[in-house]
N, C-alpha and C. Protein backbone atom coordinates (compact mmCIF):
# COMPACT_ATOMS: atom_id res chain seq x y z
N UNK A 1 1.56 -6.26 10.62
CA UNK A 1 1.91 -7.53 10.06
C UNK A 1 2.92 -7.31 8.96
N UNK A 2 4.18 -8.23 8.91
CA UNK A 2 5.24 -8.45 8.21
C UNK A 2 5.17 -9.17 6.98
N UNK A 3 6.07 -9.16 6.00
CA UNK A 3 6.55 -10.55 5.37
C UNK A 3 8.10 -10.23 4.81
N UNK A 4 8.99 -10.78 5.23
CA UNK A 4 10.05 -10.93 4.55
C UNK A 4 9.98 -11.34 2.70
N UNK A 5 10.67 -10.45 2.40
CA UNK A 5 11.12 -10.44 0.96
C UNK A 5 12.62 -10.82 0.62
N UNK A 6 12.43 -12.21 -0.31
CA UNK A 6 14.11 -12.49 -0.74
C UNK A 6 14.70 -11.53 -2.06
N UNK A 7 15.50 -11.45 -2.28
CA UNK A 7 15.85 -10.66 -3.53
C UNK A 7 15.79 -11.54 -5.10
N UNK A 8 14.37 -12.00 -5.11
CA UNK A 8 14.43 -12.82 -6.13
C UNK A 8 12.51 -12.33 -7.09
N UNK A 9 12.40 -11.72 -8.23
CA UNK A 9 11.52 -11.47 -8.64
C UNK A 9 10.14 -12.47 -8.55
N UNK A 10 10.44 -13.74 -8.36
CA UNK A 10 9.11 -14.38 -7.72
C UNK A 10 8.44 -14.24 -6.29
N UNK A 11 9.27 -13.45 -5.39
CA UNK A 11 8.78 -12.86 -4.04
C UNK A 11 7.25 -11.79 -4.38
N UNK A 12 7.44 -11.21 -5.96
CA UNK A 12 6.28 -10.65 -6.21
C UNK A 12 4.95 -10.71 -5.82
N UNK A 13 4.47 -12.28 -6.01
CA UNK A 13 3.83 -12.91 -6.69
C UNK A 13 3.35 -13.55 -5.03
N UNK A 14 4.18 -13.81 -4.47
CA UNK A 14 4.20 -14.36 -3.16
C UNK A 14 3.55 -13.38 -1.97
N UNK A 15 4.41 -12.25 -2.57
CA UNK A 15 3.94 -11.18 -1.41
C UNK A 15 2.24 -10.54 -1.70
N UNK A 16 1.77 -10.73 -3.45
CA UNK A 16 0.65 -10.55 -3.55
C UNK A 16 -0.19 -11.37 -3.34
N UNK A 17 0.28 -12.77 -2.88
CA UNK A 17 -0.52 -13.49 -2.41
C UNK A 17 -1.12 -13.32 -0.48
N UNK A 18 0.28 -13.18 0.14
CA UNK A 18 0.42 -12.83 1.32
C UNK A 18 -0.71 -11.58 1.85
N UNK A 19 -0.62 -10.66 1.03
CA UNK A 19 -1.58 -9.51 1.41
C UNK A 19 -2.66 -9.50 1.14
N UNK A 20 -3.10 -10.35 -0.28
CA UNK A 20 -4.41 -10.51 -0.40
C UNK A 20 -4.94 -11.89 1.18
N UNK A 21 -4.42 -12.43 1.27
CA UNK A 21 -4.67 -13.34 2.50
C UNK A 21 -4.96 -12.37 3.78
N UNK A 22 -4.42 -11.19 3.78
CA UNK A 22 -4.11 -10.42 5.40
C UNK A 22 -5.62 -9.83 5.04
N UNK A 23 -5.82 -8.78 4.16
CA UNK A 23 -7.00 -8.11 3.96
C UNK A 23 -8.43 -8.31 4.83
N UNK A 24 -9.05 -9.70 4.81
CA UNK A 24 -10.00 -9.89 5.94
C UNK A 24 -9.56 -9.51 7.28
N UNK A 25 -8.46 -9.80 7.56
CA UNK A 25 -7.82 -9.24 9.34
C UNK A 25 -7.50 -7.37 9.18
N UNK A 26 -7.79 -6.78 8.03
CA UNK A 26 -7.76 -5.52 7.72
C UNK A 26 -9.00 -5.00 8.00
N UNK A 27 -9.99 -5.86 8.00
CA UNK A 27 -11.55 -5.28 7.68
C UNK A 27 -11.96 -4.79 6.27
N UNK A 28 -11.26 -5.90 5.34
CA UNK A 28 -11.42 -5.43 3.87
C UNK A 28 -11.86 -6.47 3.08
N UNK A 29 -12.79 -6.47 2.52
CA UNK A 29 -13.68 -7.53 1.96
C UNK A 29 -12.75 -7.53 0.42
N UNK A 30 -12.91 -9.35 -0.05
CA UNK A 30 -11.78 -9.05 -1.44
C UNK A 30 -12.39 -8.60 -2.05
N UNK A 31 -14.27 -8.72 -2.65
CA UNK A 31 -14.58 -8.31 -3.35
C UNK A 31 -14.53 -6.37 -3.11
N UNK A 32 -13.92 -6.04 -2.83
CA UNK A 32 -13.95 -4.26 -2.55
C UNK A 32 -13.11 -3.72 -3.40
N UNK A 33 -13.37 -3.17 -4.20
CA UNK A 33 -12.19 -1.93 -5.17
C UNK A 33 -10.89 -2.09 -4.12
N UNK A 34 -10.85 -1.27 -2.73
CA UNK A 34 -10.44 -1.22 -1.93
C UNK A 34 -8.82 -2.31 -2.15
N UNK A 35 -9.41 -3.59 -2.28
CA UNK A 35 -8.81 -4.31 -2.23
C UNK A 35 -7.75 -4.57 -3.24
N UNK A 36 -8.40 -4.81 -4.79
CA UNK A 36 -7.44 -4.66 -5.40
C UNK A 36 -6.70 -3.38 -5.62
N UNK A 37 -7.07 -2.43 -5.49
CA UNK A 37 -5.72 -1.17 -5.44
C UNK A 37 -5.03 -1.71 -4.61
N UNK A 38 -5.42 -2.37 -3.06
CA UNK A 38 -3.56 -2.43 -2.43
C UNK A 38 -3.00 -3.56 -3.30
N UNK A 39 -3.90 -4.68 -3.43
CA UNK A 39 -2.52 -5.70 -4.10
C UNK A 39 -1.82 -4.65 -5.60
N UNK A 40 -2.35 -3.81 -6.21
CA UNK A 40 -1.23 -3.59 -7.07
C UNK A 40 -0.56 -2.53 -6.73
N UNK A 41 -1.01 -1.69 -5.38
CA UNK A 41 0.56 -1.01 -4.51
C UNK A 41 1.29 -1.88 -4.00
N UNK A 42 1.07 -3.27 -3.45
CA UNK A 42 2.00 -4.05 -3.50
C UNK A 42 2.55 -4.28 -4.10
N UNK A 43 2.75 -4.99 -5.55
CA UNK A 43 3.12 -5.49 -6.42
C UNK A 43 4.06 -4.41 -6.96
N UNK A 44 3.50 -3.24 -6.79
CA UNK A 44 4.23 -2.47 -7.70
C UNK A 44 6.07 -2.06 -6.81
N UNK A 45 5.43 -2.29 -5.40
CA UNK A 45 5.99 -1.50 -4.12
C UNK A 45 7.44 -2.35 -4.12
N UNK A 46 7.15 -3.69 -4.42
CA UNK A 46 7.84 -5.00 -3.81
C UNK A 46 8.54 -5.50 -5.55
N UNK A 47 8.24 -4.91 -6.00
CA UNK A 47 8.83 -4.89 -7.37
C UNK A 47 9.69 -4.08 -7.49
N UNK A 48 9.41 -2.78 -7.24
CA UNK A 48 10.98 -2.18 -7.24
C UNK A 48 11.73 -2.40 -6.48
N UNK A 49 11.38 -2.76 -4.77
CA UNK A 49 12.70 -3.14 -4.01
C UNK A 49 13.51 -4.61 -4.58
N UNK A 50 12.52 -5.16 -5.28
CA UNK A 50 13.20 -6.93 -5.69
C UNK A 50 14.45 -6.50 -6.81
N UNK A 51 13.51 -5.70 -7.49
CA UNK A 51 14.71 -5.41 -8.79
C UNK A 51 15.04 -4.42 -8.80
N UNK A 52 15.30 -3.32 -7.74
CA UNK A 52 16.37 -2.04 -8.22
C UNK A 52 17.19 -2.65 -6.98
N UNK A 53 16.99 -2.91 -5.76
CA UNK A 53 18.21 -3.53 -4.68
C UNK A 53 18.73 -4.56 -4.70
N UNK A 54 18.68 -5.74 -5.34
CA UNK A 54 18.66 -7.04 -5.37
C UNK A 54 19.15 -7.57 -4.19
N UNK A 55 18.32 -6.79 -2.71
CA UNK A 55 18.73 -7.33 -1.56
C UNK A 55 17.06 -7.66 -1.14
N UNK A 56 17.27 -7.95 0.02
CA UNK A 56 16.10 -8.42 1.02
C UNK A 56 15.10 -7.25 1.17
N UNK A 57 13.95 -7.49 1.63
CA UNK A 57 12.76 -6.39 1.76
C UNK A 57 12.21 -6.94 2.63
N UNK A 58 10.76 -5.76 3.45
CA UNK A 58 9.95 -6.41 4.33
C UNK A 58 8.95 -5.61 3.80
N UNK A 59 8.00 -6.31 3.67
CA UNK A 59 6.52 -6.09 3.60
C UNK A 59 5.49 -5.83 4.56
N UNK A 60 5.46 -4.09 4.57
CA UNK A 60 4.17 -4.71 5.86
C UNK A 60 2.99 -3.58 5.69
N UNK A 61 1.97 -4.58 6.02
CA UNK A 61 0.53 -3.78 6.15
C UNK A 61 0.00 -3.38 7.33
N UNK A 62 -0.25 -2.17 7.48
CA UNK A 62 -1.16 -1.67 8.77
C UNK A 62 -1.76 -1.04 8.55
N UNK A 63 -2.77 -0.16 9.59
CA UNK A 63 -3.60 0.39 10.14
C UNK A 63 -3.49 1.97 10.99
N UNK A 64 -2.17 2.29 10.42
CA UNK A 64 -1.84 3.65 11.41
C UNK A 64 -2.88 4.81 11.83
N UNK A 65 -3.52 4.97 11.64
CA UNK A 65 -4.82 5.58 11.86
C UNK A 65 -5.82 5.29 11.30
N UNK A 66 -6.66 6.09 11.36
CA UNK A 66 -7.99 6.24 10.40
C UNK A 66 -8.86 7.26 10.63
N UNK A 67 -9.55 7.51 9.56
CA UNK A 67 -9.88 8.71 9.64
C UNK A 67 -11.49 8.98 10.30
N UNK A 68 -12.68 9.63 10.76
CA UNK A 68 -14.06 9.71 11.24
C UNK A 68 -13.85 9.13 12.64
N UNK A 69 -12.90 8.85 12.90
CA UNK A 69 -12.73 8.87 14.63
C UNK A 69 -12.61 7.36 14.94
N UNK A 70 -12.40 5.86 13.71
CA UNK A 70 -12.43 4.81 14.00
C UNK A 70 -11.37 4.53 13.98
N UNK A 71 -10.78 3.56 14.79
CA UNK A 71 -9.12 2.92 15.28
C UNK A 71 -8.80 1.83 14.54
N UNK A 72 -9.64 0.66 13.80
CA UNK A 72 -9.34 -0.35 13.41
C UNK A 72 -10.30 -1.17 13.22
N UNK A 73 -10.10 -2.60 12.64
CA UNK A 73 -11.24 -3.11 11.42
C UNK A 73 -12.22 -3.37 12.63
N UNK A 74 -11.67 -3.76 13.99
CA UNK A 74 -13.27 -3.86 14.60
C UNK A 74 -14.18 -2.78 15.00
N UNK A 75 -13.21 -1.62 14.74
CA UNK A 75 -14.78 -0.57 14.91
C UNK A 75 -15.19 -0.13 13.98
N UNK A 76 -14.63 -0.31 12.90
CA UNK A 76 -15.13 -0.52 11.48
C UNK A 76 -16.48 -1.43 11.05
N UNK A 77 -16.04 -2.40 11.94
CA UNK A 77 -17.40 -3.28 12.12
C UNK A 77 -18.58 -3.21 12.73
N UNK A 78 -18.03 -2.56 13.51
CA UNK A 78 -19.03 -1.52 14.48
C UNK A 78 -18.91 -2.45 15.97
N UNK A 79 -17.99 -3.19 16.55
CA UNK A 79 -17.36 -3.58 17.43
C UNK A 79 -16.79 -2.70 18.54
N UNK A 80 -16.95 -3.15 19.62
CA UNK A 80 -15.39 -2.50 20.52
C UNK A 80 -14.21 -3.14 20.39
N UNK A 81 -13.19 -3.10 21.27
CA UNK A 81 -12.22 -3.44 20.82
C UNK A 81 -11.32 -3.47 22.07
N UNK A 82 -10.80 -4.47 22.60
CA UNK A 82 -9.42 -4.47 23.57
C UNK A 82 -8.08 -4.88 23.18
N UNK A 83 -7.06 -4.36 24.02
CA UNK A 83 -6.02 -4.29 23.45
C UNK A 83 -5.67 -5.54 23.90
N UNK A 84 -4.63 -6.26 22.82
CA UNK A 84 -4.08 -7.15 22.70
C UNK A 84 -2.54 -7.33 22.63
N UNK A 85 -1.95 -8.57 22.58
CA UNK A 85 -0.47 -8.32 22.28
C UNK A 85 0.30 -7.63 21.47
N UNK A 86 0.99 -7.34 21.97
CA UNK A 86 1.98 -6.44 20.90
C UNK A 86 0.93 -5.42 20.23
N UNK A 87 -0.04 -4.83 20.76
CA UNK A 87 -0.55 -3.70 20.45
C UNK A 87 -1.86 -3.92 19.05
N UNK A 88 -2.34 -4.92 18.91
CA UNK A 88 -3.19 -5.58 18.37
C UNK A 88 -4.46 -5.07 19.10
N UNK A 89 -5.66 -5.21 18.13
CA UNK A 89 -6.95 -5.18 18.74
C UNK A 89 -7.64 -6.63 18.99
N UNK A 90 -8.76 -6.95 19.67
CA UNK A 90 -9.36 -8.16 19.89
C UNK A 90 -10.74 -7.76 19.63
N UNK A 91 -11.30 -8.12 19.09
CA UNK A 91 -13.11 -7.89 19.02
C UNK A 91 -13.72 -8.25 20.70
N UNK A 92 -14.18 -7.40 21.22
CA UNK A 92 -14.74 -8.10 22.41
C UNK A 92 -16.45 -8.33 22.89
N UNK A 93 -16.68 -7.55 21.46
CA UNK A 93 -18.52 -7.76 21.34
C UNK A 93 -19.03 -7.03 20.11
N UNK A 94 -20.67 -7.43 20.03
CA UNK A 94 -20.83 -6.83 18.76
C UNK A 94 -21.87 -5.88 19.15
N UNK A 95 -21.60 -5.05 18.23
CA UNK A 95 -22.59 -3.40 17.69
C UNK A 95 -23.53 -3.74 16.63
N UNK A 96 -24.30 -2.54 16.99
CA UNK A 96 -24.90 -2.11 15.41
C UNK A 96 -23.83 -1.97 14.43
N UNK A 97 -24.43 -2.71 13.30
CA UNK A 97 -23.40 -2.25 12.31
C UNK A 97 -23.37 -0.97 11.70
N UNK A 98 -22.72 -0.17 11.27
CA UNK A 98 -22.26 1.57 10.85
C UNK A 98 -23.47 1.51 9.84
N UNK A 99 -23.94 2.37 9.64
CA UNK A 99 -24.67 2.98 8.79
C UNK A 99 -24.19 3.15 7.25
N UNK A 100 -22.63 3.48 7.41
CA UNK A 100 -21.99 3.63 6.16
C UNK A 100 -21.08 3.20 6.52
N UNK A 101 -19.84 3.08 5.30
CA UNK A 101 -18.73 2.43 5.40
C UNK A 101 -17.16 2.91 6.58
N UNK A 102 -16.45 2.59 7.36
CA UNK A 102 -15.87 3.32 8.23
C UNK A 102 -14.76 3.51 7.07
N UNK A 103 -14.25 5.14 7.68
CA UNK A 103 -13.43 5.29 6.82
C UNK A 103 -11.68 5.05 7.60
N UNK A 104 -11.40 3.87 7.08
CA UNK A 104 -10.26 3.32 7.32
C UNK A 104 -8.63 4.37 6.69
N UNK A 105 -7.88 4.00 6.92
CA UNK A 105 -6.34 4.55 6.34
C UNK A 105 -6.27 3.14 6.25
N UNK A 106 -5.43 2.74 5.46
CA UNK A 106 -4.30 1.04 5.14
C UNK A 106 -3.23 1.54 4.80
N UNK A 107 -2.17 1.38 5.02
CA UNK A 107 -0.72 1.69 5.01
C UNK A 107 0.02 0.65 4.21
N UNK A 108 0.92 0.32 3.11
CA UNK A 108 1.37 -0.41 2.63
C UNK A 108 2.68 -0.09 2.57
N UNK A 109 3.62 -0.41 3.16
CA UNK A 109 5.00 -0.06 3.41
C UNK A 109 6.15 -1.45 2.60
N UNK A 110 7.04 -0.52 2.16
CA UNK A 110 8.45 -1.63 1.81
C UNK A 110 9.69 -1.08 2.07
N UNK A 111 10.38 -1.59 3.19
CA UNK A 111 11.77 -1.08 3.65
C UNK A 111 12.27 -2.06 3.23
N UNK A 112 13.48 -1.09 2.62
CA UNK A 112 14.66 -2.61 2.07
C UNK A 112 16.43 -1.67 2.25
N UNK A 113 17.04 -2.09 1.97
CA UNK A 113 18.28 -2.16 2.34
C UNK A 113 19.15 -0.80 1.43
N UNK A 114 18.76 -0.05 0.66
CA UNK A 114 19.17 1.01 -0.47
C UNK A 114 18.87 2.19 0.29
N UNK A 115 20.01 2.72 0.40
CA UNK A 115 19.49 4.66 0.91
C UNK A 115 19.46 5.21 -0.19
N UNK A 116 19.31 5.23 -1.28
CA UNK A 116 18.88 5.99 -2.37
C UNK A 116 17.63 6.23 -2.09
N UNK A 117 17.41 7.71 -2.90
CA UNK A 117 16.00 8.08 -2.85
C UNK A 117 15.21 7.46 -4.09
N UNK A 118 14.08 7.65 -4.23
CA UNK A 118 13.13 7.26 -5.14
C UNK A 118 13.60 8.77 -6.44
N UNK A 119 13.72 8.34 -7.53
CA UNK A 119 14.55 9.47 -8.71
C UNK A 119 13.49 9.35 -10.01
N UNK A 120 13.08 10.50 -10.36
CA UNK A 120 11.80 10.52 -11.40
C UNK A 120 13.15 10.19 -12.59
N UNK A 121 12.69 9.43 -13.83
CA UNK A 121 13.51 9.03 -14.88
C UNK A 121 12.36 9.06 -16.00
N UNK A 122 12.42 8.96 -17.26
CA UNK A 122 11.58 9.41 -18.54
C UNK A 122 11.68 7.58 -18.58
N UNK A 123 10.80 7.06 -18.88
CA UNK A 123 10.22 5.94 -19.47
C UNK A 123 9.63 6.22 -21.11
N UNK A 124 10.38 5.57 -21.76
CA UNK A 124 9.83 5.73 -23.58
C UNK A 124 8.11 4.82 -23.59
N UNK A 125 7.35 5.03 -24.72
CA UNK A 125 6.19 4.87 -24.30
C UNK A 125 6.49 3.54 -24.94
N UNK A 126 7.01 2.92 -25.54
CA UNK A 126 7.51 1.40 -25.44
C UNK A 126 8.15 0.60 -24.16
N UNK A 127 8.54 1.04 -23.27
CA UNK A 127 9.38 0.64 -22.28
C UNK A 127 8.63 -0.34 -21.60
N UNK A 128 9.15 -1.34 -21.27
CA UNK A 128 8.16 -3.01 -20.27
C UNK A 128 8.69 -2.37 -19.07
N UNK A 129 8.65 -1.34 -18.49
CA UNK A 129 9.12 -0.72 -17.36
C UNK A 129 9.46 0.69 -16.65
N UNK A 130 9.27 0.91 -15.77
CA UNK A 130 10.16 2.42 -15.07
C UNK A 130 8.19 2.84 -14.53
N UNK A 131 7.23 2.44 -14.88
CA UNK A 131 6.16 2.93 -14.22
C UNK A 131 5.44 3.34 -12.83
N UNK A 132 6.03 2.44 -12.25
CA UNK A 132 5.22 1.81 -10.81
C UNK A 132 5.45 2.91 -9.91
N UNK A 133 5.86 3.96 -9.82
CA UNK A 133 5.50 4.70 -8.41
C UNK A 133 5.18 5.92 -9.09
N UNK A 134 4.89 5.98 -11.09
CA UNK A 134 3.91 6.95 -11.23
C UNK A 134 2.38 6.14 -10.80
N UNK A 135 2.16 5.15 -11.13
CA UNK A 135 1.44 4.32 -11.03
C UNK A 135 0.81 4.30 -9.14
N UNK A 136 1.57 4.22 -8.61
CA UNK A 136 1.41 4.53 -6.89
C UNK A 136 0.63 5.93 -6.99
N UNK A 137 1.64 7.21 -7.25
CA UNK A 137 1.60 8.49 -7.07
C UNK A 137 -0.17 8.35 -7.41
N UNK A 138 -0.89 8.01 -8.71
CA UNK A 138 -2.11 7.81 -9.16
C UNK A 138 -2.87 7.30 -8.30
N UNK A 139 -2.53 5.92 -7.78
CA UNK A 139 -3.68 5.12 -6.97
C UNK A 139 -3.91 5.52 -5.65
N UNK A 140 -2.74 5.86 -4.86
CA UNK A 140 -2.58 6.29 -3.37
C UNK A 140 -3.25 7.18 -2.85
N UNK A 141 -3.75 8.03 -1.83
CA UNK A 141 -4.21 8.69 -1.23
C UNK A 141 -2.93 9.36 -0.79
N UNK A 142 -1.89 9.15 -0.40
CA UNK A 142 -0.74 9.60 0.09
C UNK A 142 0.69 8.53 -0.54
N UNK A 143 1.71 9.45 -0.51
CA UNK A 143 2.59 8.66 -0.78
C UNK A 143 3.93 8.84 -0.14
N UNK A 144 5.23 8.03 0.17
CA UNK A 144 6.51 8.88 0.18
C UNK A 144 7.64 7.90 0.35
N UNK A 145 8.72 8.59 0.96
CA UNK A 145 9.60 7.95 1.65
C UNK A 145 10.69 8.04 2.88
N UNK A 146 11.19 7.38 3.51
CA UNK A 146 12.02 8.05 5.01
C UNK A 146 12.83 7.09 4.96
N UNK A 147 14.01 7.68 5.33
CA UNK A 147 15.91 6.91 5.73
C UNK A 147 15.19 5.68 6.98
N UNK A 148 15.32 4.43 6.88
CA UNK A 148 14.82 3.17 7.61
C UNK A 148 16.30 2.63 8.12
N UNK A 149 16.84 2.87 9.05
CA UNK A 149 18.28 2.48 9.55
C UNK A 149 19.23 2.47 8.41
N UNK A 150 19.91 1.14 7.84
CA UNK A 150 21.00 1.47 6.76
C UNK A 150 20.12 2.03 4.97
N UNK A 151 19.05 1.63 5.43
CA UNK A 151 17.94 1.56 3.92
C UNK A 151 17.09 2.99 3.72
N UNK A 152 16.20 2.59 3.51
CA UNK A 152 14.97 3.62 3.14
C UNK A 152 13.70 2.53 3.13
N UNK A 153 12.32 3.20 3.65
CA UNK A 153 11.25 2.71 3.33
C UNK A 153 10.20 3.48 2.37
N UNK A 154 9.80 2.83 1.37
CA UNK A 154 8.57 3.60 0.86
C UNK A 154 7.26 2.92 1.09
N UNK A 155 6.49 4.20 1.35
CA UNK A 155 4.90 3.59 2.10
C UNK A 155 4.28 3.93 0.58
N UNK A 156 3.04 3.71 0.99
CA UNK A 156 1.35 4.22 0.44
C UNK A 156 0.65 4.27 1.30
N UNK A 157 -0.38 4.96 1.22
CA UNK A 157 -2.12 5.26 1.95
C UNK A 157 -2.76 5.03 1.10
N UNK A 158 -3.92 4.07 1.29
CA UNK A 158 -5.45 4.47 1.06
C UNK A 158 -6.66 4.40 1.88
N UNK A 159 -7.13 5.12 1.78
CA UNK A 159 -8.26 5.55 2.53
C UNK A 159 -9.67 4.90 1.78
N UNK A 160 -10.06 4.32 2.79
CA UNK A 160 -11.32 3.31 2.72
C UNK A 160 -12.16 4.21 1.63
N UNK A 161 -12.28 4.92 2.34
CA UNK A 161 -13.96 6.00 1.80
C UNK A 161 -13.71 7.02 1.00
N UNK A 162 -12.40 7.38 0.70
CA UNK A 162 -11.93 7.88 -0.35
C UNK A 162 -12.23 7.81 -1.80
N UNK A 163 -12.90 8.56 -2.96
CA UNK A 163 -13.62 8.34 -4.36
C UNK A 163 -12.48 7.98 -4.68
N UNK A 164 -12.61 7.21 -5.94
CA UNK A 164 -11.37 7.54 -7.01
C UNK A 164 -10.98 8.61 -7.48
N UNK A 165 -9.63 9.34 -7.39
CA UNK A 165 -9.34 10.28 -8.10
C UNK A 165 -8.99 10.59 -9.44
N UNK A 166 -9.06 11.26 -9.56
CA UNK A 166 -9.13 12.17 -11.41
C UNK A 166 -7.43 11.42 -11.64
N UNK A 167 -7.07 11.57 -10.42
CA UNK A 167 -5.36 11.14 -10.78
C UNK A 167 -5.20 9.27 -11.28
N UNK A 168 -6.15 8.88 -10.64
CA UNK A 168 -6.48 7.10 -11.14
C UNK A 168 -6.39 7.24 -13.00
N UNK A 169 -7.61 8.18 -13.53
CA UNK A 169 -7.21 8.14 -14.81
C UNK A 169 -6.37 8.57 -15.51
N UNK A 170 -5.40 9.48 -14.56
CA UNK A 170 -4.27 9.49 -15.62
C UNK A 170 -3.05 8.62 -15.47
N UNK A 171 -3.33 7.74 -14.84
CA UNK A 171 -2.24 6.77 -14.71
C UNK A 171 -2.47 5.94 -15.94
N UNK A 172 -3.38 6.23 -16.64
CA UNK A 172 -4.06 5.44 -17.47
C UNK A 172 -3.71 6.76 -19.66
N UNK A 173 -3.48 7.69 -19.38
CA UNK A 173 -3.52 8.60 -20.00
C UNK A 173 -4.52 9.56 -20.16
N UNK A 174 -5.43 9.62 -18.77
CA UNK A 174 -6.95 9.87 -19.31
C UNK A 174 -6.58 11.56 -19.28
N UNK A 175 -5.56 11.90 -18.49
CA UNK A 175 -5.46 13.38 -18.60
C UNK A 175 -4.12 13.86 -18.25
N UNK A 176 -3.99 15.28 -18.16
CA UNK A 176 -2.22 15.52 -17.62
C UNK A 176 -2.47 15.74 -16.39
N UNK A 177 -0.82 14.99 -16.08
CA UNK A 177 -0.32 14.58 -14.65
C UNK A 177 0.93 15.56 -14.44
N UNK A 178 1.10 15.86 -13.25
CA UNK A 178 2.36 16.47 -12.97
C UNK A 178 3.56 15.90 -13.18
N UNK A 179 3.42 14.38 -13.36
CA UNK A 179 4.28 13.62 -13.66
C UNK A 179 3.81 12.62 -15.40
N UNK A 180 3.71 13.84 -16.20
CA UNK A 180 3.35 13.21 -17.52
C UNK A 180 5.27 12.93 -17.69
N UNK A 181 5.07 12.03 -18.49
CA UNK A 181 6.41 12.07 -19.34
C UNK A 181 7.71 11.20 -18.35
N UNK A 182 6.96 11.65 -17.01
CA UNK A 182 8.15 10.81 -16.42
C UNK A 182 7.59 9.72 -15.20
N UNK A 183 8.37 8.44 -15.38
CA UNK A 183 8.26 7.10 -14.01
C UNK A 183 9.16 7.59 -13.25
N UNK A 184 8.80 6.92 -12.02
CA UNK A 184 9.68 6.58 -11.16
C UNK A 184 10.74 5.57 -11.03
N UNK A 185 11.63 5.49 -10.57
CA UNK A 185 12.66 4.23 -10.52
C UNK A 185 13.50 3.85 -8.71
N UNK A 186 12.56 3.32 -8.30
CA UNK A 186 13.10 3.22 -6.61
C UNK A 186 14.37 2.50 -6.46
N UNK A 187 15.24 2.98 -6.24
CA UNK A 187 16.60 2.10 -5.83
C UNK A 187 17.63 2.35 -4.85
């Protein structure tokens, strides 16, 4: 699933609305930790393409794998599953529900129109800015980026069943990071 992004800083706000809406078709309950970490890899994701490209973006959330051998939110549910259009699942009956939680991957991707790479830059500890993909690097399970036809896309991972990492608190200052001292700046 998509969303077009205009090059205008209220697409933010829009697109965090958009994804928090998709999340149930994810197999992700809002009340779940889960949940709010992706809206603020969104936010953070769709923030730098709005304001370092001041071109168009696309937003999209999936499901590219997952990890304990489950394919997607209906066997997460403890469902089977048939294939559907364009490569979609369909619930086609119900299971026992899992014992424990399935451990999902969620993919949060933003391709936009800039072949620049993502460039570590020093943020002063006053700065209203330059944070967000130390801020990613912290929350993510995985992170990166790849040449997307004339652009570049940068993803995130998180993984359902995944603890919080030691790296969550230092996005926060709770300890040293490999990336103390310096943000990211995607453009």
């Amino acid at each position: 699933m998509q969303l077009e992004i205009r090059p205008d800083p209220t697409e933010v706000g829009r697109a965090r609305r958009w994804a928090r809406s998709r999340l149930p078709g994810l197999g992700i309950a809002a009340d779940e930790p889960l949940a709010e970490t992706l809206i603020l890899l969104v936010s953070e994701l769709v923030t730098n393409a709005v304001v370092h490209t001041g071109h168009a973006a696309v937003l999209r959330l999936s499901l590219p794998g997952t990890l304990a051998g489950t394919t997607g939110p209906a066997e997460a549910a403890g469902r089977t599953a048939a294939a559907g259009p364009a490569g979609t699942t369909e619930p086609t009956g119900a299971a026992e529900a899992p014992t424990a939680p399935a451990a999902v991957t969620v993919r949060v991707e933003v391709a936009d129109s800039s072949s620049r790479a993502p460039v570590p830059r020093c943020a002063g500890g006053d700065a209203t800015g330059g944070r967000g993909l130390a801020l990613v690097d912290c929350l993510a399970d995985r992170w990166g980026w790849s040449p997307e036809g004339a652009g570049k896309s940068i993803w995130c991972e998180l993984d359902r069943c995944s603890q919080p990492g030691e790296s969550a608190a230092m996005a926060y200052r709770g300890g040293l990071s490999a990336y103390e001292g310096l943000a990211f700046e995607a453009v």
